[in-house]
N, C-alpha and C. Protein backbone atom coordinates (compact mmCIF):
# COMPACT_ATOMS: atom_id res chain seq x y z
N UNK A 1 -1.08 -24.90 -10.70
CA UNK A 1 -0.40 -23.60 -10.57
C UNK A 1 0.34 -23.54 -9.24
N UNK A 2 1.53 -23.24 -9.40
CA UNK A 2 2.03 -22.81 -8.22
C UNK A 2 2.13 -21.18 -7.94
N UNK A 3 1.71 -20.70 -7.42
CA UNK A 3 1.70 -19.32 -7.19
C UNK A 3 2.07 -18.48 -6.01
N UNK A 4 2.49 -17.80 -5.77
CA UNK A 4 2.57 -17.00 -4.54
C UNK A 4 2.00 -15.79 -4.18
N UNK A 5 1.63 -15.24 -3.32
CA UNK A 5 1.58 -14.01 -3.18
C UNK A 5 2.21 -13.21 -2.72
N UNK A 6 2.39 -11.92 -3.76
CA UNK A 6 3.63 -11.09 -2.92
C UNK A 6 3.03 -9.81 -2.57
N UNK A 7 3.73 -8.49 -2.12
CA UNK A 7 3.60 -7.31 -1.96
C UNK A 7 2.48 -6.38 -3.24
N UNK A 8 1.79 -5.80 -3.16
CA UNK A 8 0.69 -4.97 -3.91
C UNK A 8 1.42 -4.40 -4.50
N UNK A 9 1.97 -4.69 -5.61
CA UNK A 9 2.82 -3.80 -6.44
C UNK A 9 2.03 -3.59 -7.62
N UNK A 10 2.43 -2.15 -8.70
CA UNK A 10 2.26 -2.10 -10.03
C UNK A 10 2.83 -3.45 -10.95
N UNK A 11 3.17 -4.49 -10.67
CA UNK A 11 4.09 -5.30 -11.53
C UNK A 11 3.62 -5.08 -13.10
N UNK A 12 3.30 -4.36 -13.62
CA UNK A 12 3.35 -3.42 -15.16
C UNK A 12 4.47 -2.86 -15.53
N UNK A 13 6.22 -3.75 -15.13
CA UNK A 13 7.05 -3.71 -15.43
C UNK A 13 7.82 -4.84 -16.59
N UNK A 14 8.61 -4.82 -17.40
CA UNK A 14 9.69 -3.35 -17.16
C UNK A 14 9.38 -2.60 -18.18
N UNK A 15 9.73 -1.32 -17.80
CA UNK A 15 9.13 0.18 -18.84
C UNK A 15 10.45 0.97 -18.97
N UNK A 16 10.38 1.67 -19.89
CA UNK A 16 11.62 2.50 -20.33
C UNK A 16 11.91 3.67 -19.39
N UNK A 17 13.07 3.49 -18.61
CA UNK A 17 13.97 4.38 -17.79
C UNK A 17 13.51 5.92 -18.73
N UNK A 18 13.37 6.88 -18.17
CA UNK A 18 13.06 8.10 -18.75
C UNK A 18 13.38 9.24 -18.16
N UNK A 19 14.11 10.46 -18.70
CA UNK A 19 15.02 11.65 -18.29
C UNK A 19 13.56 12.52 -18.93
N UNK A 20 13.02 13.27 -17.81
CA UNK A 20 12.13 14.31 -18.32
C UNK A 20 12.79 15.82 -18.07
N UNK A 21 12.82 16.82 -18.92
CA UNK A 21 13.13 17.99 -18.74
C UNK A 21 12.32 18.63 -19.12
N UNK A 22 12.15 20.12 -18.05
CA UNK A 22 12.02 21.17 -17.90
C UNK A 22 12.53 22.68 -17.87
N UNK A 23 12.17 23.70 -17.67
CA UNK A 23 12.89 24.76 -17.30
C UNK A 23 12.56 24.88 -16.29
N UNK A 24 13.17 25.18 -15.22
CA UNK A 24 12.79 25.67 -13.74
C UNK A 24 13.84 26.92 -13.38
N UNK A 25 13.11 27.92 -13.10
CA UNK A 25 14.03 28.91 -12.51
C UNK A 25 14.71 29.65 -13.53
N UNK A 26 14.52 29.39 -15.12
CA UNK A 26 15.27 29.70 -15.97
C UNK A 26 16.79 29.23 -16.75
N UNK A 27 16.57 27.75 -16.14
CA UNK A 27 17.60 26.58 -16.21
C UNK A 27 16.76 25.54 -16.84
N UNK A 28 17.63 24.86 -17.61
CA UNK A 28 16.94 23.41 -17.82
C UNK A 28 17.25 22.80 -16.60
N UNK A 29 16.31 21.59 -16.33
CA UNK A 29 16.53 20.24 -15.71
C UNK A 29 15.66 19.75 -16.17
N UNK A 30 16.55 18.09 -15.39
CA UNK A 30 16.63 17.03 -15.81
C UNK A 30 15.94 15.78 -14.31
N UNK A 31 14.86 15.06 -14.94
CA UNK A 31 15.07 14.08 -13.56
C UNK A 31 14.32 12.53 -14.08
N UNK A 32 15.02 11.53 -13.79
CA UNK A 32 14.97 10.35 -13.61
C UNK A 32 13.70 10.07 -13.20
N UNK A 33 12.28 9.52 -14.07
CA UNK A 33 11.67 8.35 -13.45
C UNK A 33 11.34 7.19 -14.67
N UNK A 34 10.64 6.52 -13.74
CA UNK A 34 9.92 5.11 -14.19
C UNK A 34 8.58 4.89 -14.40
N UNK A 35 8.21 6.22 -13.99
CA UNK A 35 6.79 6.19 -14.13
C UNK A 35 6.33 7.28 -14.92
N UNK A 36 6.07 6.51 -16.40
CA UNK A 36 5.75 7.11 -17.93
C UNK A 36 5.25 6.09 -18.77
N UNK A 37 4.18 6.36 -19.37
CA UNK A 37 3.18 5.29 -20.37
C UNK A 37 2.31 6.20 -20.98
N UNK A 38 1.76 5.38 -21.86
CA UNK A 38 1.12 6.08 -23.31
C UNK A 38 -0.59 6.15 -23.13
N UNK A 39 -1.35 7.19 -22.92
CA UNK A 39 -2.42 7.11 -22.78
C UNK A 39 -2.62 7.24 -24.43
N UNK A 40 -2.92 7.91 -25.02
CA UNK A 40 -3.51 7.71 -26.62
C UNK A 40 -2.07 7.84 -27.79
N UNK A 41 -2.42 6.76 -28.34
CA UNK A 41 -1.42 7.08 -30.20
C UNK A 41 -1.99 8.16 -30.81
N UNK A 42 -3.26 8.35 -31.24
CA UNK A 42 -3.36 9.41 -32.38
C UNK A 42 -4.72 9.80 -31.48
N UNK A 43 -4.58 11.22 -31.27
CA UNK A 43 -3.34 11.93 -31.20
C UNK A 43 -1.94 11.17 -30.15
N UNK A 44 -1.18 11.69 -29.61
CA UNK A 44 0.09 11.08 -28.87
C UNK A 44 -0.48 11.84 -27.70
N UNK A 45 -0.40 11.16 -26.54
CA UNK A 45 -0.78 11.75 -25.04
C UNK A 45 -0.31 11.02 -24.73
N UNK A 46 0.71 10.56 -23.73
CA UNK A 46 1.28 10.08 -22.82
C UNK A 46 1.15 10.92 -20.91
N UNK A 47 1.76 9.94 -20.38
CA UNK A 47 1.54 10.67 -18.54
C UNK A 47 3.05 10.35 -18.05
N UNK A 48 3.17 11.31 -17.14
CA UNK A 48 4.59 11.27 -16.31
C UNK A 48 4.22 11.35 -14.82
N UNK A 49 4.46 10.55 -14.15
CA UNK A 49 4.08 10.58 -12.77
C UNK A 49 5.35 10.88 -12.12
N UNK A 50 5.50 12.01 -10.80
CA UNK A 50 6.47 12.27 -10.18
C UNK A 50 6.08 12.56 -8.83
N UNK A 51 6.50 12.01 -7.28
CA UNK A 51 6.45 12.72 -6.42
C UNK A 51 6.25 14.32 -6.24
N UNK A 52 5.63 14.74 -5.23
CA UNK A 52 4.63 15.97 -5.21
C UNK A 52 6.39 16.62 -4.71
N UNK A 53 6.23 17.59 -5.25
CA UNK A 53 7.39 18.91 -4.10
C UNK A 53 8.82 18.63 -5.25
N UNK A 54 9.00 17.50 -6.24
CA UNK A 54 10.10 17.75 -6.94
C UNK A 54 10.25 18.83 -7.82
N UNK A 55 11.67 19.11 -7.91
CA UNK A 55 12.14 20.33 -8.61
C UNK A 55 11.73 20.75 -9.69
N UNK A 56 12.13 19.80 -10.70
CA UNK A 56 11.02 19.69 -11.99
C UNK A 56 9.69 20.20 -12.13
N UNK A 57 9.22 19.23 -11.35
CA UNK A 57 7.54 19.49 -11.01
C UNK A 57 7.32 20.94 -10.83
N UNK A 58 7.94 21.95 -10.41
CA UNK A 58 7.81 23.14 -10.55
C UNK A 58 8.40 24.07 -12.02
N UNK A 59 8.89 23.87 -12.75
CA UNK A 59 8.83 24.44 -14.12
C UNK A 59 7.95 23.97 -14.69
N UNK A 60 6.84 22.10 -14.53
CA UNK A 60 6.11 22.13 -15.83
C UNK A 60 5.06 22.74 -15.01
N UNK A 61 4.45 23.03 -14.16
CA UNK A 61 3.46 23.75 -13.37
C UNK A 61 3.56 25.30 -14.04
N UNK A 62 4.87 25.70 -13.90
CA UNK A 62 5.08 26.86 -14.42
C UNK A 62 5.12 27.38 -15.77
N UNK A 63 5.21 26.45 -16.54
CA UNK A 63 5.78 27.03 -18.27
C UNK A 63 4.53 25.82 -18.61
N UNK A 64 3.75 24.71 -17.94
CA UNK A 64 2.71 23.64 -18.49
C UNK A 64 3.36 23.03 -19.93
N UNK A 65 4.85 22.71 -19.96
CA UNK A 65 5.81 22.35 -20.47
C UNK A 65 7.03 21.44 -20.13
N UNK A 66 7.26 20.10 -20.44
CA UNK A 66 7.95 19.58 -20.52
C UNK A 66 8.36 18.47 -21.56
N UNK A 67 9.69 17.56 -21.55
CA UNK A 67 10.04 16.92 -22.22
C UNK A 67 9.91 15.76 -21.92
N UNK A 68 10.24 14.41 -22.66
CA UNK A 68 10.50 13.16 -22.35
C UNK A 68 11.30 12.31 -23.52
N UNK A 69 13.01 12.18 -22.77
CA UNK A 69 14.19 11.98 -23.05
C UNK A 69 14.18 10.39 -23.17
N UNK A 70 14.41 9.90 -24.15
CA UNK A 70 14.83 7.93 -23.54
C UNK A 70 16.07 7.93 -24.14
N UNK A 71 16.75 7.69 -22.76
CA UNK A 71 18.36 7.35 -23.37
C UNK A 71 19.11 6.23 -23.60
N UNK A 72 19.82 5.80 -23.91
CA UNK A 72 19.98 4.25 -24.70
C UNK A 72 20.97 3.92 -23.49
N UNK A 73 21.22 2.79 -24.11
CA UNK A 73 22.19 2.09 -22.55
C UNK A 73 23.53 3.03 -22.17
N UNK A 74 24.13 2.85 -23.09
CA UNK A 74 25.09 3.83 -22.83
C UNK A 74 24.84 5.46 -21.94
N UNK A 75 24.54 5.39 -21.35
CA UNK A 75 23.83 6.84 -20.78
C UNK A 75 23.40 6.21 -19.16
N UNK A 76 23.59 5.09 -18.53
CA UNK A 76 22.88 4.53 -17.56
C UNK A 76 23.47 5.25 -16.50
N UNK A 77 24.43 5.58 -16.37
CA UNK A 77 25.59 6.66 -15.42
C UNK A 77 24.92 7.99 -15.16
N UNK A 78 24.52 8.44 -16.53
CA UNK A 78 23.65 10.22 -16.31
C UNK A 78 22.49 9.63 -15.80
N UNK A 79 21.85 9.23 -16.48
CA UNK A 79 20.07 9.08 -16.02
C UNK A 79 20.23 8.50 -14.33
N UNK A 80 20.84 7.45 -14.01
CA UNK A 80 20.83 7.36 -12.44
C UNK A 80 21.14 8.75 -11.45
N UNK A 81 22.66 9.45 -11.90
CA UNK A 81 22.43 10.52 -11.39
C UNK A 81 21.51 11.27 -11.58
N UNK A 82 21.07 11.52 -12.42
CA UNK A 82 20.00 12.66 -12.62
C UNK A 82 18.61 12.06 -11.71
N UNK A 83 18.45 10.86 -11.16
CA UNK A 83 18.18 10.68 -9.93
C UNK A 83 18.17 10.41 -9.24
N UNK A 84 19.51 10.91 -8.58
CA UNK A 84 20.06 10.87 -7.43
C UNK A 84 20.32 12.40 -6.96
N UNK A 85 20.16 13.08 -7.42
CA UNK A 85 20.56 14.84 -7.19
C UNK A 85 18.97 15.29 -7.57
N UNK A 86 18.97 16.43 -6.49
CA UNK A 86 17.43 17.01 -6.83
C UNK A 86 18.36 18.52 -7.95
N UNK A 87 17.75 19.39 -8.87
CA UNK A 87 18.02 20.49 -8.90
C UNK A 87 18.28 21.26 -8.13
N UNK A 88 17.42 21.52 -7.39
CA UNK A 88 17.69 22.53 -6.40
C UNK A 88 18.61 23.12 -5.64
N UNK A 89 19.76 21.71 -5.90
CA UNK A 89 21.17 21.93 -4.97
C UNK A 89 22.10 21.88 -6.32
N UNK A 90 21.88 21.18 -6.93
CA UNK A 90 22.85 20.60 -8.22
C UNK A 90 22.15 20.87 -9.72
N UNK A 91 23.09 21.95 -10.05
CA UNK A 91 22.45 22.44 -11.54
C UNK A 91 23.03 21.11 -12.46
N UNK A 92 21.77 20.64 -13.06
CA UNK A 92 21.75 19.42 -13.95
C UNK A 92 21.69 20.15 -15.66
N UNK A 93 21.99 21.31 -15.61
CA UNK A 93 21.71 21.58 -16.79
C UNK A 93 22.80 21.47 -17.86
N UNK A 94 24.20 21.02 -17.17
CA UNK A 94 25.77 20.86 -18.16
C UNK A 94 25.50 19.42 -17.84
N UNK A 95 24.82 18.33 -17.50
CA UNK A 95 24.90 16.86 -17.44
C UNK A 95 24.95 16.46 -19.12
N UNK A 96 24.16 17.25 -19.93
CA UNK A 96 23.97 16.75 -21.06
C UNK A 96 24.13 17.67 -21.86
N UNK A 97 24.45 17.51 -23.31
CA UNK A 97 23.91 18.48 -24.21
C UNK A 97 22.44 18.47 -24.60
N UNK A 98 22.68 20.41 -23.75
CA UNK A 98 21.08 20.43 -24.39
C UNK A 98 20.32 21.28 -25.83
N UNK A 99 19.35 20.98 -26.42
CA UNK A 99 19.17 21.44 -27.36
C UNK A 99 17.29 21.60 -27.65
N UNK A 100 17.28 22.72 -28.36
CA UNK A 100 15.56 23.23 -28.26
C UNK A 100 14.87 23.23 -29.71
N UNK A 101 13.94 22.75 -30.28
CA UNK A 101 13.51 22.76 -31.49
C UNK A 101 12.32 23.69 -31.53
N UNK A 102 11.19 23.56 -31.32
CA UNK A 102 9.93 24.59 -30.98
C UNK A 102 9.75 25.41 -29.99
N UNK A 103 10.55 25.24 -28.72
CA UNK A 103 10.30 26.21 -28.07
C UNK A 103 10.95 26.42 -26.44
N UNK A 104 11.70 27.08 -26.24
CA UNK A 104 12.82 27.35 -25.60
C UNK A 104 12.75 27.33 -23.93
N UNK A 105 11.68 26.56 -24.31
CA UNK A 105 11.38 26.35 -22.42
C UNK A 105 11.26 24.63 -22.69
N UNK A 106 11.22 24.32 -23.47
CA UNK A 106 11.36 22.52 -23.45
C UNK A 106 12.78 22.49 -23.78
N UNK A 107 13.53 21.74 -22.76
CA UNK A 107 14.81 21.05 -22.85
C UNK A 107 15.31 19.84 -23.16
N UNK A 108 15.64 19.74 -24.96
CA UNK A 108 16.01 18.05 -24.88
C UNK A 108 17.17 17.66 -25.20
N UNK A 109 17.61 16.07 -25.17
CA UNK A 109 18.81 15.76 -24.47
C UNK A 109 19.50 15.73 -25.63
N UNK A 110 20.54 15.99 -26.29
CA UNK A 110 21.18 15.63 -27.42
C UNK A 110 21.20 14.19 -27.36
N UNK A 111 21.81 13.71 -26.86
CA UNK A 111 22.30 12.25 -26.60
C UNK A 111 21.41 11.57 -26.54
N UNK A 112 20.07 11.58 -26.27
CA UNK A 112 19.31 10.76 -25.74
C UNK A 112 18.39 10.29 -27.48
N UNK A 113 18.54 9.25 -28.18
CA UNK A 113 18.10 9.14 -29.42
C UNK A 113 16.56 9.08 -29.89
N UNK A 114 15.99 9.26 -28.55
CA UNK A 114 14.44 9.86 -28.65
C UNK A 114 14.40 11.14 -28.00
N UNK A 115 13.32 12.19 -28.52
CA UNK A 115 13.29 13.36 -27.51
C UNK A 115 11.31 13.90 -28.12
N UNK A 116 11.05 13.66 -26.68
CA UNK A 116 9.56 14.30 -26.98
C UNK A 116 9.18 15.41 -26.61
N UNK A 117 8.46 16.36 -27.22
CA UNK A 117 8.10 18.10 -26.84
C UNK A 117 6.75 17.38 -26.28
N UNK A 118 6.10 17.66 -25.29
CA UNK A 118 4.79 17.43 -24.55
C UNK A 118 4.01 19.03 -24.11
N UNK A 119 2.81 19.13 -24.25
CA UNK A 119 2.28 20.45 -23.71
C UNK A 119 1.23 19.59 -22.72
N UNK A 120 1.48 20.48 -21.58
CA UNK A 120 0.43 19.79 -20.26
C UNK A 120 -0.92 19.86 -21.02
N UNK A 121 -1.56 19.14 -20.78
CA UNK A 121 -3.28 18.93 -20.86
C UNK A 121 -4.07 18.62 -19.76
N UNK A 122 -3.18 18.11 -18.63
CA UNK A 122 -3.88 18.11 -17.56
C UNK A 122 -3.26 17.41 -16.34
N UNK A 123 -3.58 17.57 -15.11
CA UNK A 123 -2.79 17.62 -14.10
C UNK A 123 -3.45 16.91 -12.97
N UNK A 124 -3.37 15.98 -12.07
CA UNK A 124 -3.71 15.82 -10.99
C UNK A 124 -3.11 14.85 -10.20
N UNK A 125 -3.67 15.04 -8.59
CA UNK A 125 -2.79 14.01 -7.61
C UNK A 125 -3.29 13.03 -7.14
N UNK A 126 -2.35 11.76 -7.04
CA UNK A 126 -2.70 10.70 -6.93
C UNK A 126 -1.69 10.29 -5.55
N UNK A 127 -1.97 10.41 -4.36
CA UNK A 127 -1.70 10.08 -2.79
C UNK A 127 -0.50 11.36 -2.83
N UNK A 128 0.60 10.84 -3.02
CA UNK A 128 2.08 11.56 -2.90
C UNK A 128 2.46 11.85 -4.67
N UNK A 129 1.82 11.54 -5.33
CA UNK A 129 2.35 11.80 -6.88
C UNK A 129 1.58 12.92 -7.73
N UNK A 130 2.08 13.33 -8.57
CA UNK A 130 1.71 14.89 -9.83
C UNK A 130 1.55 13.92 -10.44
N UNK A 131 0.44 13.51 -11.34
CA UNK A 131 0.58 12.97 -12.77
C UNK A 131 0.20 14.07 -13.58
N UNK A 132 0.97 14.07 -14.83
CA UNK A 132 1.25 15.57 -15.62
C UNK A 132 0.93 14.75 -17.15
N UNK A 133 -0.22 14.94 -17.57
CA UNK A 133 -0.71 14.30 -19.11
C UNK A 133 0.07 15.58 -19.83
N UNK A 134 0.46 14.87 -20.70
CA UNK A 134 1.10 15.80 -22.32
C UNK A 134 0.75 14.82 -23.53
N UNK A 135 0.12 16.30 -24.15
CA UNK A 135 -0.06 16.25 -25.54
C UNK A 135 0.85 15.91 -26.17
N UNK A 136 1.74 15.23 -27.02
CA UNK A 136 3.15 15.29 -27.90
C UNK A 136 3.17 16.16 -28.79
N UNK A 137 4.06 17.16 -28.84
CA UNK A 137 3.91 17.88 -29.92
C UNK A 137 4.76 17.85 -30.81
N UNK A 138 6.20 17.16 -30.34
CA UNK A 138 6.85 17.29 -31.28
C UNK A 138 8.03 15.62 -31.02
N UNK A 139 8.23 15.43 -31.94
CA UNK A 139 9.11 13.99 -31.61
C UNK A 139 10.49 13.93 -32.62
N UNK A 140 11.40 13.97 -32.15
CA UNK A 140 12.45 14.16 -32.64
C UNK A 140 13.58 12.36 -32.70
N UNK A 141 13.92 11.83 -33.26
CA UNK A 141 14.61 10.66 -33.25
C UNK A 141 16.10 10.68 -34.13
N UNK A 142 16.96 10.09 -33.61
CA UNK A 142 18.43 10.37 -34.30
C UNK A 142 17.95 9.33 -35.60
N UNK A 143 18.72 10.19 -36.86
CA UNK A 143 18.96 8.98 -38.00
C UNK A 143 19.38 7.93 -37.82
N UNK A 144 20.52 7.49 -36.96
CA UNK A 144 21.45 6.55 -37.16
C UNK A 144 19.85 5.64 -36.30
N UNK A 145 18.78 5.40 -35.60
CA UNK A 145 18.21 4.75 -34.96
C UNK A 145 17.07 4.31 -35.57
N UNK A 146 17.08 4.46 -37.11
CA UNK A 146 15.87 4.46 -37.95
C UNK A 146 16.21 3.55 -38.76
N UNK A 147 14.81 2.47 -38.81
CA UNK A 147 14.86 1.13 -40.25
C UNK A 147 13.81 1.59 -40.73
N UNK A 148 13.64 1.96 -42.15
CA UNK A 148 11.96 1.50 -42.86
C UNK A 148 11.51 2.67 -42.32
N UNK A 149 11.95 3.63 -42.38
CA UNK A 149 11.31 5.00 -41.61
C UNK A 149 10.78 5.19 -40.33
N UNK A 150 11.18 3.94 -39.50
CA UNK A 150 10.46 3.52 -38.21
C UNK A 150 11.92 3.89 -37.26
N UNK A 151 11.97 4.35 -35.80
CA UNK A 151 12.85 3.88 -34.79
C UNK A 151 12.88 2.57 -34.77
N UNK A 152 14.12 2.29 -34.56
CA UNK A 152 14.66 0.70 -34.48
C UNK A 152 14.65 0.67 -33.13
N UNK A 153 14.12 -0.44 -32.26
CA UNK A 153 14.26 -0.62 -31.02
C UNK A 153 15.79 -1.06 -30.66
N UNK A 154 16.51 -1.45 -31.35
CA UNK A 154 17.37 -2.04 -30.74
C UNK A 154 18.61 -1.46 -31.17
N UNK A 155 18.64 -0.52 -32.19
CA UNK A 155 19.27 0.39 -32.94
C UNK A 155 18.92 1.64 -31.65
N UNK A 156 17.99 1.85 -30.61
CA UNK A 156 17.75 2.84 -29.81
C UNK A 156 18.19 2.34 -28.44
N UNK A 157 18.29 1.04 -28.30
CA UNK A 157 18.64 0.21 -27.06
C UNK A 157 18.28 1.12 -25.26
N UNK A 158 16.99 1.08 -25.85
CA UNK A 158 16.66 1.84 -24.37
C UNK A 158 16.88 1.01 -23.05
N UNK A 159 17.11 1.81 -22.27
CA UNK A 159 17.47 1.74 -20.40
C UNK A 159 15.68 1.38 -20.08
N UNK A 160 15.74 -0.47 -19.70
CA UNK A 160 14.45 -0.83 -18.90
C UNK A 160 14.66 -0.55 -17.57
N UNK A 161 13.71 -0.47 -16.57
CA UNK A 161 13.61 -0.23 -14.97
C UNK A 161 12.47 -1.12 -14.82
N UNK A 162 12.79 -1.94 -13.56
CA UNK A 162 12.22 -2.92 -13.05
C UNK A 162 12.51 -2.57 -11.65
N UNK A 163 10.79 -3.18 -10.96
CA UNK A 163 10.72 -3.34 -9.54
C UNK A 163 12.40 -4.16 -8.70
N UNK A 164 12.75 -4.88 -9.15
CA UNK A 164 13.51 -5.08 -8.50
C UNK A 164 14.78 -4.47 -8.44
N UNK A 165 15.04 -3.24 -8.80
CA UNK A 165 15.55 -2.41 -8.98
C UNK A 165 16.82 -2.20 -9.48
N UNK A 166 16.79 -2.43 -10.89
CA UNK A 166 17.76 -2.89 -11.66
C UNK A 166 17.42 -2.47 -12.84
N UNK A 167 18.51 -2.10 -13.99
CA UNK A 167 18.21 -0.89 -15.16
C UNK A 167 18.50 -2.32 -15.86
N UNK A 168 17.79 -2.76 -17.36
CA UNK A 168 17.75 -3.78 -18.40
C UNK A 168 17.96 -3.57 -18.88
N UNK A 169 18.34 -4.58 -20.25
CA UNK A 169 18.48 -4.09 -21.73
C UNK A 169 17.25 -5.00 -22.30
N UNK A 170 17.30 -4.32 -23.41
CA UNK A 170 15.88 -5.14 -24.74
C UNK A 170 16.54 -6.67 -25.19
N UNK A 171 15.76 -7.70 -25.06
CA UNK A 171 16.74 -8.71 -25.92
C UNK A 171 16.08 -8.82 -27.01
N UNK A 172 16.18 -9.94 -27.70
CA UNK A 172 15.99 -9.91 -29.37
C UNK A 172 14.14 -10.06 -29.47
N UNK A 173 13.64 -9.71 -30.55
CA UNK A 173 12.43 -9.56 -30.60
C UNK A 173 12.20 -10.98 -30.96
N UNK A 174 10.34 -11.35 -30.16
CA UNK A 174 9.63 -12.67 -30.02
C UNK A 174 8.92 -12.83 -31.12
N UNK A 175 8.20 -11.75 -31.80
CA UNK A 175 7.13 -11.97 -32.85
C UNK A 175 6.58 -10.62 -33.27
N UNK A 176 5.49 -10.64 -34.06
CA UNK A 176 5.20 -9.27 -34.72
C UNK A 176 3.81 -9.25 -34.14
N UNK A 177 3.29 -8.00 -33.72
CA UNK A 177 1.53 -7.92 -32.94
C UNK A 177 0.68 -7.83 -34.60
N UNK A 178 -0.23 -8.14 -33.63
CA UNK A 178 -1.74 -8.34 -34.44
C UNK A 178 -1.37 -9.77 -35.67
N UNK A 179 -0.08 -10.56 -35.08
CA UNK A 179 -0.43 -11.15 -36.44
C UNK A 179 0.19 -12.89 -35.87
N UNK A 180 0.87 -12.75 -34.35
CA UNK A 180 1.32 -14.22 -34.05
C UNK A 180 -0.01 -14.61 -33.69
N UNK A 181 -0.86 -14.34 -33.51
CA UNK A 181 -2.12 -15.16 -32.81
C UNK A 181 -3.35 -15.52 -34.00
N UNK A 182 -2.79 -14.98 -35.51
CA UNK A 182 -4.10 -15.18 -36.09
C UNK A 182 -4.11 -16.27 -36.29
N UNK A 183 -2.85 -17.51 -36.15
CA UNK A 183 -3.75 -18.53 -36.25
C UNK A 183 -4.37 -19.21 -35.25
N UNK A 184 -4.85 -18.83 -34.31
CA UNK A 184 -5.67 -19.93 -33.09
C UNK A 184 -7.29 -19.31 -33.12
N UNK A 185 -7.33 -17.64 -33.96
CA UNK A 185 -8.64 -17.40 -35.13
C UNK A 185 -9.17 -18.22 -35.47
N UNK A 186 -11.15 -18.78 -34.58
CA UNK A 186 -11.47 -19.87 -35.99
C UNK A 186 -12.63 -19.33 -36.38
């Protein structure tokens, strides 16, 4: 083995670039992170981790409501701005079309060909970060991004983010789970 050692990083990259919205103040917004993963499938619970004091972070505190947007490559222009501008100075709420299905304090992206309704379940801090667990309540996906009744990954071409700080694309799929390894089963 040749190996090195580098810097203490999460290297649990690359993960899907993600636009979370809120209402804050009685506005939607919108903000850019990288730090989002799936705590349970059934039911759907996922976590959003964000620095403590962001804009956002104060509507889902407030309404215990937010979204989670994945926007496909084409979109790499909004989602960077959207973090690069806090709300607070720059209303992010004409960046996108927005649109509401269950309930008018979750803001989701038209454009963005996934859109998840989340209700907080629970909240806590980790050094400088909010991690904000949501329930999924509602999941919305464009037609045109669907095979076999499933989202098509590549038909959705989500925005990856990697430590080295650079937005990816998906390349072609390696194999199918639970089923390249059954033969080394003895």
């Amino acid at each position: 083995m040749n190996k090195i050692k580098i810097k203490n990083l999460p290297m649990v990259y690359p993960i899907p670039a993600v636009l979370v919205g809120a209402v804050v103040e009685g506005r939607s917004n919108y903000i850019t992170l990288g730090n989002c993963g799936i705590i349970s499938v059934d039911p759907g619970v996922i976590y959003i981790s964000s620095q403590k004091g962001h804009y956002t972070n104060r509507g889902i505190h407030e309404n215990g409501l937010f979204s989670v947007n994945i926007p496909s490559a084409d979109l790499m222009q909004k989602l960077d701005y959207c973090g690069l501008v806090t709300g607070e100075k720059t209303d992010k709420s004409q960046v996108f079309q927005t649109f509401y299905e269950s309930n008018d304090l979750i803001p989701l992206i038209g454009e963005c060909p996934i859109n998840m309704e989340c209700e907080v379940i629970k909240t806590f801090e980790i050094y400088e970060m909010e991690v904000f667990i949501g329930q999924v309540t509602g999941v919305y996906v464009d037609q045109k991004c669907m095979s076999d009744g499933f989202p098509d990954t590549t038909k959705l071409n989500p925005i990856l983010y990697c430590m080295d700080n650079l937005y990816w694309n998906i390349g072609k799929p390696l194999g199918t789970g639970f089923s390249e390894g059954l033969s080394l089963m003895k």
